[in-house]
C-alpha atoms as a PDB file:
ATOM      1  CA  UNK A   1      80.693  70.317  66.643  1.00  0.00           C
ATOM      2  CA  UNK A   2      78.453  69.581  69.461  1.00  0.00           C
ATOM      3  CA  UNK A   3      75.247  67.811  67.477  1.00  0.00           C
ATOM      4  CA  UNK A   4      75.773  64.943  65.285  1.00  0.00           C
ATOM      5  CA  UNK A   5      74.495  65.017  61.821  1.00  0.00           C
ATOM      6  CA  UNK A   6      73.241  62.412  60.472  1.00  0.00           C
ATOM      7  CA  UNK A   7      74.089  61.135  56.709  1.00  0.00           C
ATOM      8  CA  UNK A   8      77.455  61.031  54.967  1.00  0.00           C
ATOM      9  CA  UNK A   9      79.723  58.464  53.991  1.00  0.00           C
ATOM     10  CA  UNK A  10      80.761  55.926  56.324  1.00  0.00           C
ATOM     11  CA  UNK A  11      84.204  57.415  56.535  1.00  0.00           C
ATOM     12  CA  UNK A  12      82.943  61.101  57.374  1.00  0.00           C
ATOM     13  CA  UNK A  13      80.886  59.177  59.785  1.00  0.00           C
ATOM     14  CA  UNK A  14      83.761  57.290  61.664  1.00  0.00           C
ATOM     15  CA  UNK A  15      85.632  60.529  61.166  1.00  0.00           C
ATOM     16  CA  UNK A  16      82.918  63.089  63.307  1.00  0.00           C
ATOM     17  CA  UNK A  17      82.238  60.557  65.638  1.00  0.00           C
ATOM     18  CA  UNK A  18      86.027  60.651  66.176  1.00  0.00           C
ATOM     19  CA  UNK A  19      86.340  64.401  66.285  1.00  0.00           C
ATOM     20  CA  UNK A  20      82.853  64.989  68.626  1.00  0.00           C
ATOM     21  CA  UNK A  21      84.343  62.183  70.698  1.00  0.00           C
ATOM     22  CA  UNK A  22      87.587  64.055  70.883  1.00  0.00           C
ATOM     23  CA  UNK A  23      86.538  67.572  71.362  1.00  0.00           C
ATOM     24  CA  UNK A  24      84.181  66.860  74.332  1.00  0.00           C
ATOM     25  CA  UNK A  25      87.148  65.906  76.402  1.00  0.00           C
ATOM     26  CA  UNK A  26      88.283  67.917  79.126  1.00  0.00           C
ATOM     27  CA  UNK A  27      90.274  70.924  77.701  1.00  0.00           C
ATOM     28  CA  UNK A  28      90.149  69.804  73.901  1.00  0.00           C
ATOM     29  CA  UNK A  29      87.255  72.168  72.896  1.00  0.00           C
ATOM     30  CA  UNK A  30      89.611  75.217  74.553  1.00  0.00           C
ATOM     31  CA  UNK A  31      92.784  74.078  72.793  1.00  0.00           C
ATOM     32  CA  UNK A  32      90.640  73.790  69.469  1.00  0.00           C
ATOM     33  CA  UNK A  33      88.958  77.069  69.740  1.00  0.00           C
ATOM     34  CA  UNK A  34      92.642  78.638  70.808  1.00  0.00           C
ATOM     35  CA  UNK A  35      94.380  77.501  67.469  1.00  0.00           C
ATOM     36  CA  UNK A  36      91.217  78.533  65.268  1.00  0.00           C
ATOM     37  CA  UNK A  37      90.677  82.402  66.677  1.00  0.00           C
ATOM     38  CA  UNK A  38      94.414  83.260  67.996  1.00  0.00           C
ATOM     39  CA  UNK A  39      96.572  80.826  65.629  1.00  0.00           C
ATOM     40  CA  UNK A  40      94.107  80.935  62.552  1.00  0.00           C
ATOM     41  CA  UNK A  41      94.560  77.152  62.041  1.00  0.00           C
ATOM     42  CA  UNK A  42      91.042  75.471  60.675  1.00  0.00           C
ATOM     43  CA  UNK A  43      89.701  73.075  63.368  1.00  0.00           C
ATOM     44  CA  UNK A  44      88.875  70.611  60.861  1.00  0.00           C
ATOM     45  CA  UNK A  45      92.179  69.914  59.449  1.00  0.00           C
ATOM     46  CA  UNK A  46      93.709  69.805  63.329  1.00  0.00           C
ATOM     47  CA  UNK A  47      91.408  67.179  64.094  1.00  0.00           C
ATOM     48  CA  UNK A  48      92.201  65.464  60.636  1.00  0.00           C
ATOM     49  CA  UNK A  49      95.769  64.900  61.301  1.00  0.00           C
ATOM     50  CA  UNK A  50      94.915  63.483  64.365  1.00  0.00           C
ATOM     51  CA  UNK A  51      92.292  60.916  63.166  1.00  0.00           C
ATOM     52  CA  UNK A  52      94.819  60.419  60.043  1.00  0.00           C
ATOM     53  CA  UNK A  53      97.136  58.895  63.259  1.00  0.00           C
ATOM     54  CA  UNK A  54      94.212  57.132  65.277  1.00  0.00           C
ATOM     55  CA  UNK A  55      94.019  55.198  61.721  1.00  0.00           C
ATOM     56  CA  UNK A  56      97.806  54.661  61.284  1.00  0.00           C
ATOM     57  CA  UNK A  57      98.551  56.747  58.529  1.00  0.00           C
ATOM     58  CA  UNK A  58     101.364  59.178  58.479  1.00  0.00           C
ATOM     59  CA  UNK A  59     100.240  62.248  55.934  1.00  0.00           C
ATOM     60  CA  UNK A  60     102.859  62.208  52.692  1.00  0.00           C
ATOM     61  CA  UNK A  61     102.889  65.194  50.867  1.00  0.00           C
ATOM     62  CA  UNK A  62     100.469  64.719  48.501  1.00  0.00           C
ATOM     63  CA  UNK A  63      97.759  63.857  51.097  1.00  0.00           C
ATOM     64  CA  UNK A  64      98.546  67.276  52.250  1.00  0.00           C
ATOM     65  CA  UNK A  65      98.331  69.323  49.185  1.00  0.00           C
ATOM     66  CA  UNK A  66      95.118  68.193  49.245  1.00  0.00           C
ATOM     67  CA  UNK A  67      93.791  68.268  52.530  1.00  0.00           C
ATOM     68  CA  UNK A  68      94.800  72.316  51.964  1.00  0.00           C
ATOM     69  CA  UNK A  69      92.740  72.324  49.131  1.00  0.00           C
ATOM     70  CA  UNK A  70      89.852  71.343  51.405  1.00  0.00           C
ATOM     71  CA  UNK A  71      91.097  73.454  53.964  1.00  0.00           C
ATOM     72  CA  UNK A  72      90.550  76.091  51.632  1.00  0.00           C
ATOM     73  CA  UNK A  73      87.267  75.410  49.504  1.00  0.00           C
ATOM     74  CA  UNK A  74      85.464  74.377  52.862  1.00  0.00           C
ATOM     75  CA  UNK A  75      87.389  75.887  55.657  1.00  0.00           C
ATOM     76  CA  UNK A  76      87.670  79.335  54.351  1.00  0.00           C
ATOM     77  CA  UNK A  77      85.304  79.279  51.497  1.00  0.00           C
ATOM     78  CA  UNK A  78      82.264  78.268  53.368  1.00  0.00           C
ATOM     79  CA  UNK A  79      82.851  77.079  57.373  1.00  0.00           C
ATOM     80  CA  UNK A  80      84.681  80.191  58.068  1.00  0.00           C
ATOM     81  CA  UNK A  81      82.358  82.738  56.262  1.00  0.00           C
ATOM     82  CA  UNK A  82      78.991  80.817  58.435  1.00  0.00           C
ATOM     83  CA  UNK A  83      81.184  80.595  61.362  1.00  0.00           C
ATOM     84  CA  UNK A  84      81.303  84.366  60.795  1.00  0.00           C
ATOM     85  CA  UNK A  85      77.598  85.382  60.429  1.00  0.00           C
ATOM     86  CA  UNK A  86      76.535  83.114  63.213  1.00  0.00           C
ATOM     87  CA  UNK A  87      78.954  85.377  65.891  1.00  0.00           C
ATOM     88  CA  UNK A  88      77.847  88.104  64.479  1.00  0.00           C
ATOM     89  CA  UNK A  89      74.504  87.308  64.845  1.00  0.00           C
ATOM     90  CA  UNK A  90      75.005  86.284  68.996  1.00  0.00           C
ATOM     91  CA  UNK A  91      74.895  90.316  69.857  1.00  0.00           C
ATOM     92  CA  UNK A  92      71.695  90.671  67.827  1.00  0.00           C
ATOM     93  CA  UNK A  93      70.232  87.366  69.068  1.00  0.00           C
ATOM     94  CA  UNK A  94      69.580  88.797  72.519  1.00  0.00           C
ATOM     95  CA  UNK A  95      67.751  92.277  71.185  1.00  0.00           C
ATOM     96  CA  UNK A  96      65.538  90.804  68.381  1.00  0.00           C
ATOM     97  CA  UNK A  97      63.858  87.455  68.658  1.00  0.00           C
ATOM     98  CA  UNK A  98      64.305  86.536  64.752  1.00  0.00           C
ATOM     99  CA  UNK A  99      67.651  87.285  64.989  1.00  0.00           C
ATOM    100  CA  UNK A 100      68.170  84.366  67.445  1.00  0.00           C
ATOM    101  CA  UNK A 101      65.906  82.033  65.077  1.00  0.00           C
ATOM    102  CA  UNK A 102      68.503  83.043  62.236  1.00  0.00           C
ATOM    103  CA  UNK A 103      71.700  82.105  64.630  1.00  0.00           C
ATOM    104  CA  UNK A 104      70.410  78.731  65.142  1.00  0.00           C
ATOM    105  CA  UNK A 105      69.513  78.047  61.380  1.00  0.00           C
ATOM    106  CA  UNK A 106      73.146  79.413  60.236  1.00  0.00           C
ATOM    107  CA  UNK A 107      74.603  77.357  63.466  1.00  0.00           C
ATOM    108  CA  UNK A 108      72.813  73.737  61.785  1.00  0.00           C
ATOM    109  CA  UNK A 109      74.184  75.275  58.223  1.00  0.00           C
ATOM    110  CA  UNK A 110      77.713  75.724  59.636  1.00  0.00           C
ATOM    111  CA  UNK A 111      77.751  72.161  61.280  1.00  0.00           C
ATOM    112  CA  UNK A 112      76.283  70.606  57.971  1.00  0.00           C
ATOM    113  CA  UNK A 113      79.155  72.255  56.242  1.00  0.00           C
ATOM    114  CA  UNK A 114      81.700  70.974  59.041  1.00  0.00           C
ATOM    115  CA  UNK A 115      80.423  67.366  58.516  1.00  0.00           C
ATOM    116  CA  UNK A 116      80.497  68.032  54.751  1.00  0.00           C
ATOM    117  CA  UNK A 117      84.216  68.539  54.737  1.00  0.00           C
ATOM    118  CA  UNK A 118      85.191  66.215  57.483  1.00  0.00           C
ATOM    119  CA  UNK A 119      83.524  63.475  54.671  1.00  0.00           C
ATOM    120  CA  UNK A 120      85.844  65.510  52.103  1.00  0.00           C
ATOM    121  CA  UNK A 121      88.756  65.226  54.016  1.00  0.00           C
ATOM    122  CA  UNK A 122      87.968  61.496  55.101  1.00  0.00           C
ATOM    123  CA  UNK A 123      88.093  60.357  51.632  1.00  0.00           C
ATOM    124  CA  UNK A 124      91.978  61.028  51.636  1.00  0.00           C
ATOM    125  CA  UNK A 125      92.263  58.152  53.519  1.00  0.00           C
ATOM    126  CA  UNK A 126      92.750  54.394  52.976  1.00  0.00           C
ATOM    127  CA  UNK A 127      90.657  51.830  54.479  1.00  0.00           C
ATOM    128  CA  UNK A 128      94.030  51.079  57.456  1.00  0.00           C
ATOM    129  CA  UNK A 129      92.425  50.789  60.488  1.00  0.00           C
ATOM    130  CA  UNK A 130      95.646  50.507  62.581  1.00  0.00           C
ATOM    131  CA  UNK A 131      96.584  52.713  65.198  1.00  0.00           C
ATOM    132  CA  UNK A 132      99.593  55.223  65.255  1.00  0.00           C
ATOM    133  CA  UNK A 133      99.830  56.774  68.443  1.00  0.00           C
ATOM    134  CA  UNK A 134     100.574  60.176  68.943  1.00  0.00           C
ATOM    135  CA  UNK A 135     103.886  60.172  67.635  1.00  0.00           C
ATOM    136  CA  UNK A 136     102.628  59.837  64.435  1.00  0.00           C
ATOM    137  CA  UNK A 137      99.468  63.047  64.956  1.00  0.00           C
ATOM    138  CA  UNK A 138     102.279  65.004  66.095  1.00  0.00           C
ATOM    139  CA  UNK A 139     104.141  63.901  63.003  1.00  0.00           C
ATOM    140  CA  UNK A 140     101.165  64.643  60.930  1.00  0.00           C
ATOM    141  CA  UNK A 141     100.614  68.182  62.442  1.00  0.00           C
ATOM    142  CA  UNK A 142     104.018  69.609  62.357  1.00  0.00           C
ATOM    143  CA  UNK A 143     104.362  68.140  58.283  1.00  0.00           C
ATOM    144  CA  UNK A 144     100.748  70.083  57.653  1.00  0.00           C
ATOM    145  CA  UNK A 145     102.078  73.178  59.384  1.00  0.00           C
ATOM    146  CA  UNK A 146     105.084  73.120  57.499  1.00  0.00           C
ATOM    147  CA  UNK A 147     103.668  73.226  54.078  1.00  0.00           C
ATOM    148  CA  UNK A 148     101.405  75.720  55.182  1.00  0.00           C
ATOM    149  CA  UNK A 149     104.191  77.961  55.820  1.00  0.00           C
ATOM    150  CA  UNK A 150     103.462  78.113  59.583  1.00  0.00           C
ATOM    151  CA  UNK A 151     105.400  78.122  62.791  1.00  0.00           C
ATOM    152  CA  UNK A 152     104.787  75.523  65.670  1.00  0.00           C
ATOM    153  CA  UNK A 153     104.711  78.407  67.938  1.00  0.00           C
ATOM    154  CA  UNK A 154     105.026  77.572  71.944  1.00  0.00           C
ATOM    155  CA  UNK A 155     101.173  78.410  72.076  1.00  0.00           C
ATOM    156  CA  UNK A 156     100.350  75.940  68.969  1.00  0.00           C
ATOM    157  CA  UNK A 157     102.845  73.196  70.727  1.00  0.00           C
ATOM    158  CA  UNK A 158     100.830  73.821  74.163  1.00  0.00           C
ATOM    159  CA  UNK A 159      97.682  73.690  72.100  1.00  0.00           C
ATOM    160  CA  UNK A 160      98.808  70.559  70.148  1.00  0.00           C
ATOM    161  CA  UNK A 161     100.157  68.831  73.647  1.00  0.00           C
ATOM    162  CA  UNK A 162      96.433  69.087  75.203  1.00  0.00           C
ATOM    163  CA  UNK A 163      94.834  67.498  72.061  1.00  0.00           C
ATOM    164  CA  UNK A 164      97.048  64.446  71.798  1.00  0.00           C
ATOM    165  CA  UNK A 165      97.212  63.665  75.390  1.00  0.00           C
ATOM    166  CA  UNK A 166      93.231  63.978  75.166  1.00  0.00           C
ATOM    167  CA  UNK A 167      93.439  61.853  72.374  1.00  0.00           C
ATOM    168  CA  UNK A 168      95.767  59.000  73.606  1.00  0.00           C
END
């Protein structure tokens, strides 16, 4: 999430610039990375439900079902499996010089296929522009994990807590 890519639909657009924005501030890249590799949660859809509030919209349920589906087509159907090869690849990058060459080609695949479903999951939104606060990401969060069948741990709430107050 660190280089912009270029292309999209203005939504995805508004929607990265949001989420690069976000995760460059001071202890939102740590929370992120915490909730993806110890809570399994997909960055993605974290950073959705708070962009869903930065636009004023509470998630209903069936703006949920779907943003799973995405969560699952692009999050673990393609993200996760690059996100994957590319550490896997870091070791080897080190010891054999075409090895690093492949890391950085999967690294621009894996943030083309970031953008690609952050434009996905923008669609799911309407064109309100107003802003919700972070009542409403919180709100947005806790109704995502829910359907998902997932805990708000105290690590996920501590995780969550760092984002929104980054964020508001």
């Amino acid at each position: 999430m660190q280089t912009e890519i270029n292309g999209g639909t203005p939504g995805g657009e508004a929607f990265w610039a949001f989420s690069t924005a976000l995760y460059a501030r001071p202890g939102v890249e740590a929370a992120l990375l915490d909730l993806q590799d110890n809570s399994g949660l997909e960055v993605n859809l974290v950073l959705f439900c708070v962009y869903a509030s930065s636009r004023g919209q509470a998630l209903d349920p069936s703006t949920i079902g779907a943003l799973q589906n995405i969560g699952e087509v692009w999050g673990r159907g393609i993200v996760a499996p690059l996100r994957s090869a590319r550490r896997r690849l870091k070791p080897l990058s080190s010891d054999f010089g075409p090895a690093a060459a492949l890391r950085e080609d999967v690294k621009r695949v894996e943030l083309a296929a970031e953008k690609a479903m952050q434009e996905a999951l923008a669609e799911l939104l309407s064109d309100k522009a107003a802003g919700g606060g972070p009542e409403v990401a919180q709100a947005n969060l806790v109704a995502w994990l829910k359907a998902s069948g997932l805990a708000i741990t105290p690590e996920r709430a501590s995780a969550f807590r760092t984002i929104l107050d980054a964020g508001f």
